[in-house]
C-alpha atoms as a PDB file:
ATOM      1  CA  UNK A   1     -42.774 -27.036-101.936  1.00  0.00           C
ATOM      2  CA  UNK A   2     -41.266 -23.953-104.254  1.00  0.00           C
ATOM      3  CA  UNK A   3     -42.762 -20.831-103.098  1.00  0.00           C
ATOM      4  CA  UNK A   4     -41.518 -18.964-106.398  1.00  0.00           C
ATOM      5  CA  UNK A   5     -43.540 -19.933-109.186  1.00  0.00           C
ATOM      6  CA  UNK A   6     -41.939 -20.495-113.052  1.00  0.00           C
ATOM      7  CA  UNK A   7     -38.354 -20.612-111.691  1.00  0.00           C
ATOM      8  CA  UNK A   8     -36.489 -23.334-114.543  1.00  0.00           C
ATOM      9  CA  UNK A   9     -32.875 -22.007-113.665  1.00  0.00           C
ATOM     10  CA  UNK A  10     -31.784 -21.010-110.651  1.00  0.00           C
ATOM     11  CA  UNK A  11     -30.836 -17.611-110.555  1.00  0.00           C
ATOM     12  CA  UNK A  12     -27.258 -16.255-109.183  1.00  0.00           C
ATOM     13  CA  UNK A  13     -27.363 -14.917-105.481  1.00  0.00           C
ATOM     14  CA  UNK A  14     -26.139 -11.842-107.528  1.00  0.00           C
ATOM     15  CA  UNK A  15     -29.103 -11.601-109.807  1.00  0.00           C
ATOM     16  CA  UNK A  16     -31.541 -12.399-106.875  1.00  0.00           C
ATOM     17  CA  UNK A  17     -30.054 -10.125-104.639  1.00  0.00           C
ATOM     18  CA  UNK A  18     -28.233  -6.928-106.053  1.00  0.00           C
ATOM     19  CA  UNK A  19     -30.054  -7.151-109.689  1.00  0.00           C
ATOM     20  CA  UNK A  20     -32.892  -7.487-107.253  1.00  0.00           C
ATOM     21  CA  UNK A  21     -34.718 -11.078-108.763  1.00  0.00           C
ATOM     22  CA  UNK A  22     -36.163 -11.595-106.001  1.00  0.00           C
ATOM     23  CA  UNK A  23     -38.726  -8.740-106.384  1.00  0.00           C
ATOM     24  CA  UNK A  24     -40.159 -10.209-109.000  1.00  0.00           C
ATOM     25  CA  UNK A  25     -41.492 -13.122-106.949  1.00  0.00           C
ATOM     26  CA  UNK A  26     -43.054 -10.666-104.193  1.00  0.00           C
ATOM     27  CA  UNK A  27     -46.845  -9.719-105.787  1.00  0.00           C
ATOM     28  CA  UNK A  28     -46.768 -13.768-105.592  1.00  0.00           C
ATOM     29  CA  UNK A  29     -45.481 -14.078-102.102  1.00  0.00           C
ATOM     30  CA  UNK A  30     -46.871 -11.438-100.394  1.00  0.00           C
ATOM     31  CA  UNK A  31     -50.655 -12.856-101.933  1.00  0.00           C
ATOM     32  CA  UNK A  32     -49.698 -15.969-100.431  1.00  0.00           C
ATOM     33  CA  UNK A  33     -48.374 -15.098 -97.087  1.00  0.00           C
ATOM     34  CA  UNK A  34     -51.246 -12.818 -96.472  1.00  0.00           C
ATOM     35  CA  UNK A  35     -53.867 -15.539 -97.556  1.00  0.00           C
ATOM     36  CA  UNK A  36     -52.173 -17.548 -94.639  1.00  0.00           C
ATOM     37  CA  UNK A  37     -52.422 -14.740 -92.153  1.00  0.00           C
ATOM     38  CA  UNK A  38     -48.319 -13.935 -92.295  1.00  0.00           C
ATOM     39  CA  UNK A  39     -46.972 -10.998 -91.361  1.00  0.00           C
ATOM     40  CA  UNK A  40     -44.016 -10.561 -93.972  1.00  0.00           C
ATOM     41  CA  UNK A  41     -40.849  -8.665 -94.301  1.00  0.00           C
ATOM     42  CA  UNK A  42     -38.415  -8.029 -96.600  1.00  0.00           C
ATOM     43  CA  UNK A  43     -34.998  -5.497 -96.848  1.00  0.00           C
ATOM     44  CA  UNK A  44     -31.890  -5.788 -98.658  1.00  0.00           C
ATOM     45  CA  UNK A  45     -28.589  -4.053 -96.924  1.00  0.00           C
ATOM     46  CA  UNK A  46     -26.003  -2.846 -99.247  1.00  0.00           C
ATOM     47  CA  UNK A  47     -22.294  -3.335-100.102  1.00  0.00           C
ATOM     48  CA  UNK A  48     -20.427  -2.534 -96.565  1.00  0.00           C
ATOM     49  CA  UNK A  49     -21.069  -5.874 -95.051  1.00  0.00           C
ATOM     50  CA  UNK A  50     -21.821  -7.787 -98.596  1.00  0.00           C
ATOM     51  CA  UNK A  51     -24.783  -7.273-100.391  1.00  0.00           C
ATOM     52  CA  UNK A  52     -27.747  -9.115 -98.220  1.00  0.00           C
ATOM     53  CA  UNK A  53     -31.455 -10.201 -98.456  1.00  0.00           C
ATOM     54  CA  UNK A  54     -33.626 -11.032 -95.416  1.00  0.00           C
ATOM     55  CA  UNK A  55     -37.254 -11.804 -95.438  1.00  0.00           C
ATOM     56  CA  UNK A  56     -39.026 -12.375 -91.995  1.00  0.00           C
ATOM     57  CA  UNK A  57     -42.139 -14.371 -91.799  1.00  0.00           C
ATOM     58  CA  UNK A  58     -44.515 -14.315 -88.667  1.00  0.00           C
ATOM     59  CA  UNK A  59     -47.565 -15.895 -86.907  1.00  0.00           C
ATOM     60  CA  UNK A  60     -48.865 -15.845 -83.671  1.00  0.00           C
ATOM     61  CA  UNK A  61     -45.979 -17.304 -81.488  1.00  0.00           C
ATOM     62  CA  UNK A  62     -43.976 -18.740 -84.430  1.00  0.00           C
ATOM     63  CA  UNK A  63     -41.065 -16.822 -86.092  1.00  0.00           C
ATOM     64  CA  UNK A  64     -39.000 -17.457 -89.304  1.00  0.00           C
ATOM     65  CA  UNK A  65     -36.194 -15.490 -90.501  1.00  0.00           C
ATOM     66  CA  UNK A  66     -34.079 -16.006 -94.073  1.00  0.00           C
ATOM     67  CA  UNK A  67     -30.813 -14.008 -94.655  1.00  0.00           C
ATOM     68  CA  UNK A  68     -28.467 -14.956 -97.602  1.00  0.00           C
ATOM     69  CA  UNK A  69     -25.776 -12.830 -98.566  1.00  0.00           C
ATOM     70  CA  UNK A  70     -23.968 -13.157-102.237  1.00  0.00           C
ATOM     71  CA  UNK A  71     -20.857 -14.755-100.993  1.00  0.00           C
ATOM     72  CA  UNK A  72     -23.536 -17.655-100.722  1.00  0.00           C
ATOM     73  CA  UNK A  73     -24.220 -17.885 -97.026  1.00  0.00           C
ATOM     74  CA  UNK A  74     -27.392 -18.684 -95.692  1.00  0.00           C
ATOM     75  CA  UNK A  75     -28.844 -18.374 -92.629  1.00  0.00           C
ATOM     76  CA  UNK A  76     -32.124 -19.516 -91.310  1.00  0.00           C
ATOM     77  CA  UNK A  77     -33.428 -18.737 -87.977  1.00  0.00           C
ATOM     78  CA  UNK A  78     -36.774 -20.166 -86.511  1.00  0.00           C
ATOM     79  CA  UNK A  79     -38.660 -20.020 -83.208  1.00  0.00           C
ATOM     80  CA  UNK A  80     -41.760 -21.243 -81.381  1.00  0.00           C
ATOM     81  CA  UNK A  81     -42.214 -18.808 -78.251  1.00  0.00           C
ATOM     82  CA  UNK A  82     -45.215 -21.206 -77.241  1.00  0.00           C
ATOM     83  CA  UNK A  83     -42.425 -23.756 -75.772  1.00  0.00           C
ATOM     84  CA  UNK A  84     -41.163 -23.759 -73.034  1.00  0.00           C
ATOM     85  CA  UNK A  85     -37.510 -21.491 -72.483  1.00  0.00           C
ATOM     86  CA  UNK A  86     -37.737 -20.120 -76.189  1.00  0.00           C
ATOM     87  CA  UNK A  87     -34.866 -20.532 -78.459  1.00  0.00           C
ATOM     88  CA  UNK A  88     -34.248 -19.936 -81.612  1.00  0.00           C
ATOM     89  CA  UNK A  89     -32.986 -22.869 -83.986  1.00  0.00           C
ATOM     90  CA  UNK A  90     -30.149 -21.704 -85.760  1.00  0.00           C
ATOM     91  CA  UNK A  91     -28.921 -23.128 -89.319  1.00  0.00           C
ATOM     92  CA  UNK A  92     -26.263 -22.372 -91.548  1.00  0.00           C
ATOM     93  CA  UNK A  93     -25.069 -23.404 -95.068  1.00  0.00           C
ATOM     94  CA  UNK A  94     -22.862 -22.172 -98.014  1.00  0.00           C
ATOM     95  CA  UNK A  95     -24.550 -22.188-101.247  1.00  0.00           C
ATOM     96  CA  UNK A  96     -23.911 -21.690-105.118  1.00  0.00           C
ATOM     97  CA  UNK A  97     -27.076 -20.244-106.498  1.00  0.00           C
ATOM     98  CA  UNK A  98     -30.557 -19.097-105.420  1.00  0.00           C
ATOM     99  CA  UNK A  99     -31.938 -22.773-104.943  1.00  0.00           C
ATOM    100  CA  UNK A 100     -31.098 -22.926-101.359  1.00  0.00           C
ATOM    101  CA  UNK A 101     -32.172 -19.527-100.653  1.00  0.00           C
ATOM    102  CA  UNK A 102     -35.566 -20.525-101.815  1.00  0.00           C
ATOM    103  CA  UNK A 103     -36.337 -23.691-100.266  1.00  0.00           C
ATOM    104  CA  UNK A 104     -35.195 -21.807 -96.967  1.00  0.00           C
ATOM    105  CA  UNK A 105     -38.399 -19.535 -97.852  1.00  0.00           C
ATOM    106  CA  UNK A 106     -40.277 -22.256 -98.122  1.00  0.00           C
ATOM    107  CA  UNK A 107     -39.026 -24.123 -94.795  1.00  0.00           C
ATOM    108  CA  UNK A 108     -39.810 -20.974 -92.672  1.00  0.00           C
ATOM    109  CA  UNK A 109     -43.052 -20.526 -94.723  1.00  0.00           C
ATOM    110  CA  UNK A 110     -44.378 -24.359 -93.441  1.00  0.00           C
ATOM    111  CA  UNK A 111     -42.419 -23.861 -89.860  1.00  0.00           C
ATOM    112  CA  UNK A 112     -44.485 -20.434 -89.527  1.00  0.00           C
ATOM    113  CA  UNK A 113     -47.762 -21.625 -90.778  1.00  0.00           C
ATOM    114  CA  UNK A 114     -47.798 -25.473 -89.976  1.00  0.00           C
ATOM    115  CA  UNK A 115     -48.881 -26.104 -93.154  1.00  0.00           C
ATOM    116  CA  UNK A 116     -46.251 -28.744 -93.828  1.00  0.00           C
ATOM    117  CA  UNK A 117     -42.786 -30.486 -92.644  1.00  0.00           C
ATOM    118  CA  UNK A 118     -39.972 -27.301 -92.355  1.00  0.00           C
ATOM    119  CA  UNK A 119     -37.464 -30.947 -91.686  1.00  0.00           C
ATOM    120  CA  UNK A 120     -38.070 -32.468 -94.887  1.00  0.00           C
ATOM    121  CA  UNK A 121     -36.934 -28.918 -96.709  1.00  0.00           C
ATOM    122  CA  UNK A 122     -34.189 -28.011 -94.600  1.00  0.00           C
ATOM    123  CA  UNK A 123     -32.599 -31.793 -95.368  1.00  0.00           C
ATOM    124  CA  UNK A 124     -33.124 -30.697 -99.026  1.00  0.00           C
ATOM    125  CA  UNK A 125     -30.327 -27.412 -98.514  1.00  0.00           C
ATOM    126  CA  UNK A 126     -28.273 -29.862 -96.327  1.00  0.00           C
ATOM    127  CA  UNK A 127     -27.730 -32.581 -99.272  1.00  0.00           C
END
């Protein structure tokens, strides 16, 4: 599932991030996260500790949050408080380009809203 629509080349984490890309793809996002009842955020943090995107995608008792810096690492953090002694699920990679970055949108997207398997797309950054 791609969440950013017309994408043929990946895009560097630079472009994405500091050239800001990724703005591009919010009218598109933010249409679709609010037709599925997601509250959405998004910030960028500057140069002191690398240059940084996060997005944060929420729904009732489930939580999703997306950070990827341009030295290529990725974080993605996700959380059901409806379970019983809440944790968050905590994965890591190192990537080259914005690929990764963007199917880790679209894992928390389907973890958030249930609307499909977060797995499936988090084994697609692992490989």
């Amino acid at each position: 599932m791609s969440l950013a629509l017309g994408r043929n080349k990946m895009e560097s984490l630079k472009e994405l991030i500091s050239e800001k890309k990724f703005e591009g793809y919010l009218p598109g996002l933010r249409s679709r996260f609010q037709a599925n009842d997601l509250t959405f955020e998004m910030s960028c943090s500057g140069p002191d500790g690398g240059s940084s995107l996060r997005t944060r995608l929420e729904k009732n008792n489930r939580i999703a949050e997306v950070c990827v810096w341009e030295s290529g690492h990725l974080n993605l953090e996700i959380g059901d408080s409806e379970k019983e002694g809440f944790e968050l699920e905590y994965f890591h990679w190192v990537i080259e380009d914005s690929k990764g970055f963007h199917d880790a949108l679209a894992a928390a997207f389907c973890f958030v809203s249930r609307k499909c398997d977060h797995l499936e797309l988090i084994q697609k950054i692992e490989k």
